[in-house]
Protein backbone atom coordinates (compact mmCIF):
# COMPACT_ATOMS: atom_id res chain seq x y z
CA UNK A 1 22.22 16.22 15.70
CA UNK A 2 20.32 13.27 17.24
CA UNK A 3 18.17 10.92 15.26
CA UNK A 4 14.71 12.89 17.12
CA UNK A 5 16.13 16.04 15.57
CA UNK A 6 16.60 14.44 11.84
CA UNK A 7 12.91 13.13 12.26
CA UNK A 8 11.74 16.96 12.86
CA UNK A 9 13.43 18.35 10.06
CA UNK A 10 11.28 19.05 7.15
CA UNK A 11 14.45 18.63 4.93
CA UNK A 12 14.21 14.94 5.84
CA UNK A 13 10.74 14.32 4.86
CA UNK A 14 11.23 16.56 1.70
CA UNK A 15 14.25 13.98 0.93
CA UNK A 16 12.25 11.06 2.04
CA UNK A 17 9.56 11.85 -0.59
CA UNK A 18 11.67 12.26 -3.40
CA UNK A 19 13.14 8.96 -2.51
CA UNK A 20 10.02 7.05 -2.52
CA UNK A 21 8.69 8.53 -5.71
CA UNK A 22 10.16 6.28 -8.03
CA UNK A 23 10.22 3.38 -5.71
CA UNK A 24 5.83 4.15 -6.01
CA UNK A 25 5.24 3.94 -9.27
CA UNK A 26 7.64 0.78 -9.70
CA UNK A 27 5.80 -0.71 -6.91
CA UNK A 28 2.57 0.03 -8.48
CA UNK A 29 3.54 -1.23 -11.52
CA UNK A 30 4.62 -4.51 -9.74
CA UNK A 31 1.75 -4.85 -7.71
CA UNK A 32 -0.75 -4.92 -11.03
CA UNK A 33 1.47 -7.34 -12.25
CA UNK A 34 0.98 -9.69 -9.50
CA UNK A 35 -2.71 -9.21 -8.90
CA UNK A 36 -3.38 -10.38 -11.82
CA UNK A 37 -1.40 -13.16 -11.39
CA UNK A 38 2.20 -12.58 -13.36
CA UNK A 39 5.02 -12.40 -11.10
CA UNK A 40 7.78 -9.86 -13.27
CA UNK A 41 10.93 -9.76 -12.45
CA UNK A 42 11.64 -7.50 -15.42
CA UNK A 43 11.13 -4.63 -13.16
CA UNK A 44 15.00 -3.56 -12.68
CA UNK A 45 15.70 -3.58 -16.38
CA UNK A 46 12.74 -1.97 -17.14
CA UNK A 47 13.14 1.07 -15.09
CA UNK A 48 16.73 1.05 -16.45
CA UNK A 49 15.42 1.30 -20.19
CA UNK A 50 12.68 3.95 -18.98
CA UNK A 51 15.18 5.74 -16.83
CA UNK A 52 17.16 6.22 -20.32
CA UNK A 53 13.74 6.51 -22.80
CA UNK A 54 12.87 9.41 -20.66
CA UNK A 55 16.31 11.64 -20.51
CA UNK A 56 17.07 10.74 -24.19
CA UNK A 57 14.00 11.25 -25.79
CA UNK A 58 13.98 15.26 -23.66
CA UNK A 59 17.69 15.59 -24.97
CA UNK A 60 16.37 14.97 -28.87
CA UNK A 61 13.95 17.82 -28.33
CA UNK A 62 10.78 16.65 -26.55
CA UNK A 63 9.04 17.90 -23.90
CA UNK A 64 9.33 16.78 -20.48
CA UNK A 65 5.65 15.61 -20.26
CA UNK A 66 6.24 13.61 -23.71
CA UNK A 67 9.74 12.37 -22.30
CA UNK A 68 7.29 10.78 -19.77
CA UNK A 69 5.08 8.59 -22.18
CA UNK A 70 8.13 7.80 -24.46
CA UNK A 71 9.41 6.14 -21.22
CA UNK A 72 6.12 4.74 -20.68
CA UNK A 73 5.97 3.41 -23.98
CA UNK A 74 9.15 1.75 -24.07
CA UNK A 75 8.17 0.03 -20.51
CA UNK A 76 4.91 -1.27 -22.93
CA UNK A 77 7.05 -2.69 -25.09
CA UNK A 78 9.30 -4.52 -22.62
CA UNK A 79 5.85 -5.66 -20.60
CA UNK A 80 4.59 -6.95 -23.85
CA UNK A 81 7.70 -9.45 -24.43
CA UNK A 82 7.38 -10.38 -20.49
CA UNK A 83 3.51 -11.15 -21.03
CA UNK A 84 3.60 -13.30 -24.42
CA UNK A 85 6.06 -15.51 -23.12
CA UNK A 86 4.51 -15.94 -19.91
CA UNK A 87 0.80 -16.12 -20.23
CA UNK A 88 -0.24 -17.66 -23.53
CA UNK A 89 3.52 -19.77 -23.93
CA UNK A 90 3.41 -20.03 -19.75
CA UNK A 91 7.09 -20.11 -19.73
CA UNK A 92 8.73 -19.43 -16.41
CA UNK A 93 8.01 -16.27 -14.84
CA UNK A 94 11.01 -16.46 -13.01
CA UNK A 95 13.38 -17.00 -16.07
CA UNK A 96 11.66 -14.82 -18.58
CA UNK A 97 11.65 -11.82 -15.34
CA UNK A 98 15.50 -12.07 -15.48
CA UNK A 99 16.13 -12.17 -19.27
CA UNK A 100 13.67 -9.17 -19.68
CA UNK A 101 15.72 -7.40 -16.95
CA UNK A 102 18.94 -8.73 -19.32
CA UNK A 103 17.14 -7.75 -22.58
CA UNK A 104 16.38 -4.52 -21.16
CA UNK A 105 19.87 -3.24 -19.57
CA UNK A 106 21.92 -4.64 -22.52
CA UNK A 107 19.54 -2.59 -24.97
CA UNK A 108 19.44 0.25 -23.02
CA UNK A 109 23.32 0.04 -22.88
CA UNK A 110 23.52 -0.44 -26.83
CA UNK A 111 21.62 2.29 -27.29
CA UNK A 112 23.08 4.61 -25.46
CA UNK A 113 26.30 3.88 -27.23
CA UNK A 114 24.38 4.19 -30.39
CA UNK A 115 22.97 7.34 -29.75
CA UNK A 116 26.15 8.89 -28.09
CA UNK A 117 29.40 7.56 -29.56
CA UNK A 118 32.18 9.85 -28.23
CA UNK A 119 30.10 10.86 -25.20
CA UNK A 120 32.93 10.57 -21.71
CA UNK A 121 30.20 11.62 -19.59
CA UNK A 122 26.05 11.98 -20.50
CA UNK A 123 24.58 15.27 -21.33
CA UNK A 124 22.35 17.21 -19.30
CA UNK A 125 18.90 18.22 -19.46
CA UNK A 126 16.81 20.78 -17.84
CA UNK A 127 14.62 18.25 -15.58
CA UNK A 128 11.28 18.97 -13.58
CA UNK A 129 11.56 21.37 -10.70
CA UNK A 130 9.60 21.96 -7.97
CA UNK A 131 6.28 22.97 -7.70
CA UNK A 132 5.32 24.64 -5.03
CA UNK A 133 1.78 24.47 -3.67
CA UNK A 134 0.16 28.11 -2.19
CA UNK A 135 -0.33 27.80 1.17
CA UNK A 136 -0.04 24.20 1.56
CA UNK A 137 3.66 24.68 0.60
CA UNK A 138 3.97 26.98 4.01
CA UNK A 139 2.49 24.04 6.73
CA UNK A 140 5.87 23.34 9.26
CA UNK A 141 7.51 19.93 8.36
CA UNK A 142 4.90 18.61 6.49
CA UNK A 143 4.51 21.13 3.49
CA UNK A 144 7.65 21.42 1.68
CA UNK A 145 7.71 17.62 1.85
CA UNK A 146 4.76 17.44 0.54
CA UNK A 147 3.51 20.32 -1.36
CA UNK A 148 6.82 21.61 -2.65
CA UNK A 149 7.98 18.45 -4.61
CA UNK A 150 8.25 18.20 -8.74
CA UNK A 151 5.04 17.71 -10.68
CA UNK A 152 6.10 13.58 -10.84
CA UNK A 153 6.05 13.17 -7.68
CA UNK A 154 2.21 14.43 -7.46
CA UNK A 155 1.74 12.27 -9.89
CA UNK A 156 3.24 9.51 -8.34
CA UNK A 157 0.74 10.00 -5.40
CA UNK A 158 -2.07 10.35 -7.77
CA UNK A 159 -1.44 7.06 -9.21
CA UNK A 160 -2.21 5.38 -5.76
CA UNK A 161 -5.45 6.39 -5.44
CA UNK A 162 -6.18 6.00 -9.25
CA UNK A 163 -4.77 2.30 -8.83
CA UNK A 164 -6.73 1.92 -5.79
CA UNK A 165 -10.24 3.11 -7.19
CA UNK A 166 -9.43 0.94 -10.24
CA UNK A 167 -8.51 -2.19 -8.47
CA UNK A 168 -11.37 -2.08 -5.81
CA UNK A 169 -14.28 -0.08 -7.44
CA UNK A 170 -14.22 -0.95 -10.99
CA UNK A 171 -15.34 -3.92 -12.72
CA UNK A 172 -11.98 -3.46 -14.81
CA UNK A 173 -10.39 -3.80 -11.35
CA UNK A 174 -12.37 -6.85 -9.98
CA UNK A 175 -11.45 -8.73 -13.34
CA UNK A 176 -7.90 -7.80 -12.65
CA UNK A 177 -7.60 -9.21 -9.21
CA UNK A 178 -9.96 -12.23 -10.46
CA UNK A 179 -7.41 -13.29 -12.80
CA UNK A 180 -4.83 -13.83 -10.44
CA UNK A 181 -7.29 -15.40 -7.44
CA UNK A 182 -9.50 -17.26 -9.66
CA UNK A 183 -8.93 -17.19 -13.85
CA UNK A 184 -11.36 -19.93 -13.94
CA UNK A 185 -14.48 -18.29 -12.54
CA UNK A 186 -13.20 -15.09 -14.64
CA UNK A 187 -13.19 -17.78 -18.44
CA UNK A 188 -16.35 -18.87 -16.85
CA UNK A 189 -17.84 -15.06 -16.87
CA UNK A 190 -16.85 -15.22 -20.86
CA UNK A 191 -13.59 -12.99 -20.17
CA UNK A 192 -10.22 -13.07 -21.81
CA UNK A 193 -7.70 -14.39 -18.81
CA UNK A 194 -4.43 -14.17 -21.34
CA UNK A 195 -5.98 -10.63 -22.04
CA UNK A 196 -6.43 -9.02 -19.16
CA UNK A 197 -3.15 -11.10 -17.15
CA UNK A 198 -1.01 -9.36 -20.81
CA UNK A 199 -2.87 -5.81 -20.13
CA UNK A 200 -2.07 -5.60 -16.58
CA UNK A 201 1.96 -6.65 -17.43
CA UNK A 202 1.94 -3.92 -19.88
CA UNK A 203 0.24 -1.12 -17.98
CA UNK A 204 2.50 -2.26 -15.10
CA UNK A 205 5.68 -2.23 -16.76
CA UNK A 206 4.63 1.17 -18.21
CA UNK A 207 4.68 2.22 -14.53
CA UNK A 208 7.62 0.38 -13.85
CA UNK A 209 9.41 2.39 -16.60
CA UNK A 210 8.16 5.50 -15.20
CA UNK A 211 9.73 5.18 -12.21
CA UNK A 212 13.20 4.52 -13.57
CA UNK A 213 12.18 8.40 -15.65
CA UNK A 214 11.63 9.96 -12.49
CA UNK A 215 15.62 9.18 -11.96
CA UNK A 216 16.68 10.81 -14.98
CA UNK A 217 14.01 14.10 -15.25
CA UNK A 218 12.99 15.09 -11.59
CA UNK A 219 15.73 13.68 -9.09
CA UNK A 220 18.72 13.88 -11.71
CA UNK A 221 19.12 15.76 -14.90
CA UNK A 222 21.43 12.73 -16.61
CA UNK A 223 21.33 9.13 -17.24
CA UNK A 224 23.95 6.83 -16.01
CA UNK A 225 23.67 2.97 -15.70
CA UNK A 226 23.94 2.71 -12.54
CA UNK A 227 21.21 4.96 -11.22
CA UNK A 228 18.64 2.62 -10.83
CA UNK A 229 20.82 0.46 -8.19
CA UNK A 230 18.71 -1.79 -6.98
CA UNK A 231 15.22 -0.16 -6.67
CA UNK A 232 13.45 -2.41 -8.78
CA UNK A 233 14.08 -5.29 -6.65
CA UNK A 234 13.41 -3.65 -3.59
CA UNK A 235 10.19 -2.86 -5.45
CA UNK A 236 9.04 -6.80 -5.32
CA UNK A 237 9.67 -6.54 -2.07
CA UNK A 238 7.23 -4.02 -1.14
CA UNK A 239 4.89 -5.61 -2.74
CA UNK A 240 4.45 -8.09 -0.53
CA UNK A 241 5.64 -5.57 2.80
CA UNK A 242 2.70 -4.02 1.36
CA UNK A 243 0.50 -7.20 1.14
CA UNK A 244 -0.85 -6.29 -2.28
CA UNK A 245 -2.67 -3.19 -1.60
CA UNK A 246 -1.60 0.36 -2.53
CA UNK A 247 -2.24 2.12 0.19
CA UNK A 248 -0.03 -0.04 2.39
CA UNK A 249 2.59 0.24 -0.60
CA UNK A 250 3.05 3.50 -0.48
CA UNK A 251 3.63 3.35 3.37
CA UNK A 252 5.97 1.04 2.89
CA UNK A 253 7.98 3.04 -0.13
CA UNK A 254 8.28 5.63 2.38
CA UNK A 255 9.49 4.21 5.20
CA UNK A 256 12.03 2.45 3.03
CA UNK A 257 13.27 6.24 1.90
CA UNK A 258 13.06 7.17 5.31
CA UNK A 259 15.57 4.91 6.74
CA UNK A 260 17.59 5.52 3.34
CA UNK A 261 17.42 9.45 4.01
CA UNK A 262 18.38 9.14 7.28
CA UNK A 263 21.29 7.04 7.11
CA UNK A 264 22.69 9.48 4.61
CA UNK A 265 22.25 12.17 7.35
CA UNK A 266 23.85 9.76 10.15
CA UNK A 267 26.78 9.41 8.84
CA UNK A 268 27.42 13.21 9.58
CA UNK A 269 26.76 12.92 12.96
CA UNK A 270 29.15 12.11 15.78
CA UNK A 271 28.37 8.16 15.46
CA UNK A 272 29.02 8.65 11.81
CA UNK A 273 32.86 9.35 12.99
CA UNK A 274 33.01 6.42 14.54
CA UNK A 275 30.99 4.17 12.65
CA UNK A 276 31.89 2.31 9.06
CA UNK A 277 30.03 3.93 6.68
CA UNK A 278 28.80 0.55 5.15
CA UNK A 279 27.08 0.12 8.10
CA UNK A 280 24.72 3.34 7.69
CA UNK A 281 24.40 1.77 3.65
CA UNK A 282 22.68 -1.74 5.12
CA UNK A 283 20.72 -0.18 7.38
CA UNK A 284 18.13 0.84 5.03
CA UNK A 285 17.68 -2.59 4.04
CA UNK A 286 19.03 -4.57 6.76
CA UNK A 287 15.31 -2.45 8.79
CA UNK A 288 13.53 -3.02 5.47
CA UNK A 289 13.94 -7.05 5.47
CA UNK A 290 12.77 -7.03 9.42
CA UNK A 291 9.81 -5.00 8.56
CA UNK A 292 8.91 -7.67 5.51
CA UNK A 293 9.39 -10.51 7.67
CA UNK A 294 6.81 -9.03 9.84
CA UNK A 295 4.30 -8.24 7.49
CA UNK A 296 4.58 -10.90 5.24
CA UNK A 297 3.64 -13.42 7.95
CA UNK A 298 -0.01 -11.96 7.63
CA UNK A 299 -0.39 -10.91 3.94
CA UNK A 300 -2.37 -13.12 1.31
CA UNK A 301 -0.98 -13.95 -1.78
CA UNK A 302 -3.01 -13.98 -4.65
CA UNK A 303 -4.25 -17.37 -4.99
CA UNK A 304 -2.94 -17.83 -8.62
CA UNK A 305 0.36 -15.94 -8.71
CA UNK A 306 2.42 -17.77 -11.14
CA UNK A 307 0.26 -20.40 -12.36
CA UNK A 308 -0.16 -20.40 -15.90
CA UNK A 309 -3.89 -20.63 -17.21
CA UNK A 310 -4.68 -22.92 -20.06
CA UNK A 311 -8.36 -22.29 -20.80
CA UNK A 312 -10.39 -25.87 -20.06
CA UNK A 313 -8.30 -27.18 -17.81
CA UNK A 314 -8.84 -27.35 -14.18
């Protein structure tokens, strides 16, 4: 099988979508953040601690749906501890990003020894399962990738064009990406700046926390600590491959899962045989940092991303 035939398989795409799901709404989540001017790198730990929120809280007896907001939730929480120490204290987005990430894994960890003592290996749950749209379900290639996924990855979709609509046709959405252009003609329109940059943290890292569920109830039906793997910073990055707009987000959280689908399928081809497998493992990023370096060069980054606002001061 050559790479033209693993393009025109509709199990590619199907896998491809599944692997961007997660990576959308922890992009999403990112990509508030930044608008409004607060750079998190709490993002890995935070889908780490909803990743484990979400599976633990359908093992005690919830719903799936409920599993969902626990996780979101608990991504609140963590956004709230990344927001008061960066916007009203202004500490260091950088540091604070890392110790949330810290904060975050180590709780999660503690937790989950808490919770499960004498557990070897986690339980299982019964996760989301496909949902399969009539009709659209039955369009070659393009309709078992995308009308035949779980109901999180809909959602996942979804939450692009509701975080589009809001950014760009709300006023909520022009204060957002006010705050983190210009927070002093936003004070100067009477609004809260350390309110609406601490909102747009939380609601992000809500996301954010989402996306690590999606890794526990729809891809997986377990938690393990190592699941998350690196998403969340691959996240940041396409952010900015994305040059702060949704749309071109999810584009680029699906060509990222495209080139990590296929190398998975490459290495069972006949160059797979002959190539180290460690190669086919880069390649997803190795085709993911070219494509940033080439986008980047033309995106805009919000004028005020990381500077702390003190109100009066210039």
């Amino acid at each position: 099988m050559d790479i033209l035939e693993i393009l025109l398989t509709a199990s590619f795409w199907t896998a491809a979508i599944r692997i961007a799901s997660p990576l959308i709404f922890a992009t999403l989540g990112e990509l508030i953040c930044e608008r409004a001017g607060v750079l998190n790198l709490g993002i890995e730990g935070i889908m780490v601690a909803g990743a484990f929120a979400g599976w633990m809280a359908v093992y005690s007896g919830l719903g799936l749906w409920p599993g969902v907001m626990v996780a979101f939730i608990v991504g609140m929480g963590f956004g709230l501890v990344h927001s008061i120490l960066t916007v009203p204290f202004g500490l260091s987005q950088h540091v604070v990003g890392l110790g949330v990430t810290l904060l975050a894994t180590s709780s999660t960890y503690y937790a989950y020894r808490l919770a499960l003592p004498e557990v070897t290996s986690p339980p299982k749950i019964v996760a989301f399962q496909p949902l399969e749209i009539p009709i659209l379900s039955e369009i070659p290639l393009i309709g078992p990738a995308l009308f035949a996924q779980t109901p999180l990855t809909y959602l996942a979709f979804a939450m692009v064009l509701i975080v589009s609509i809001t950014l760009y046709r709300t006023p909520l959405g022009l204060a957002v990406r006010a705050a983190g252009e210009n927070p002093q003609a936003v004070a100067a329109q009477g609004l809260s700046v350390t309110a609406i940059r601490m909102g747009a943290v939380m609601i992000g890292s809500g996301l954010m926390a989402i996306g690590g569920a999606f890794l526990t109830m729809s891809a997986f039906n377990s938690f393990f600590f190592e699941m998350v793997n690196g998403r969340g910073w691959i996240c940041i990055a396409l952010v900015v491959f994305g040059a702060w707009k949704p749309g071109k987000a999810l584009l680029g959280a699906i060509l990222f899962a495209a080139f990590d689908a296929a190398q998975i399928r490459l290495q069972q081809t006949p160059l797979g045989a002959n190539v180290p497998y460690q190669v086919f493992l880069m390649m997803p990023y190795f085709l993911s940092i070219l494509a940033l370096v080439v986008m980047s060069r033309r995106a805009e980054v919000p004028a005020a991303l990381m500077v702390p606002f003190n109100k009066g001061e210039r």
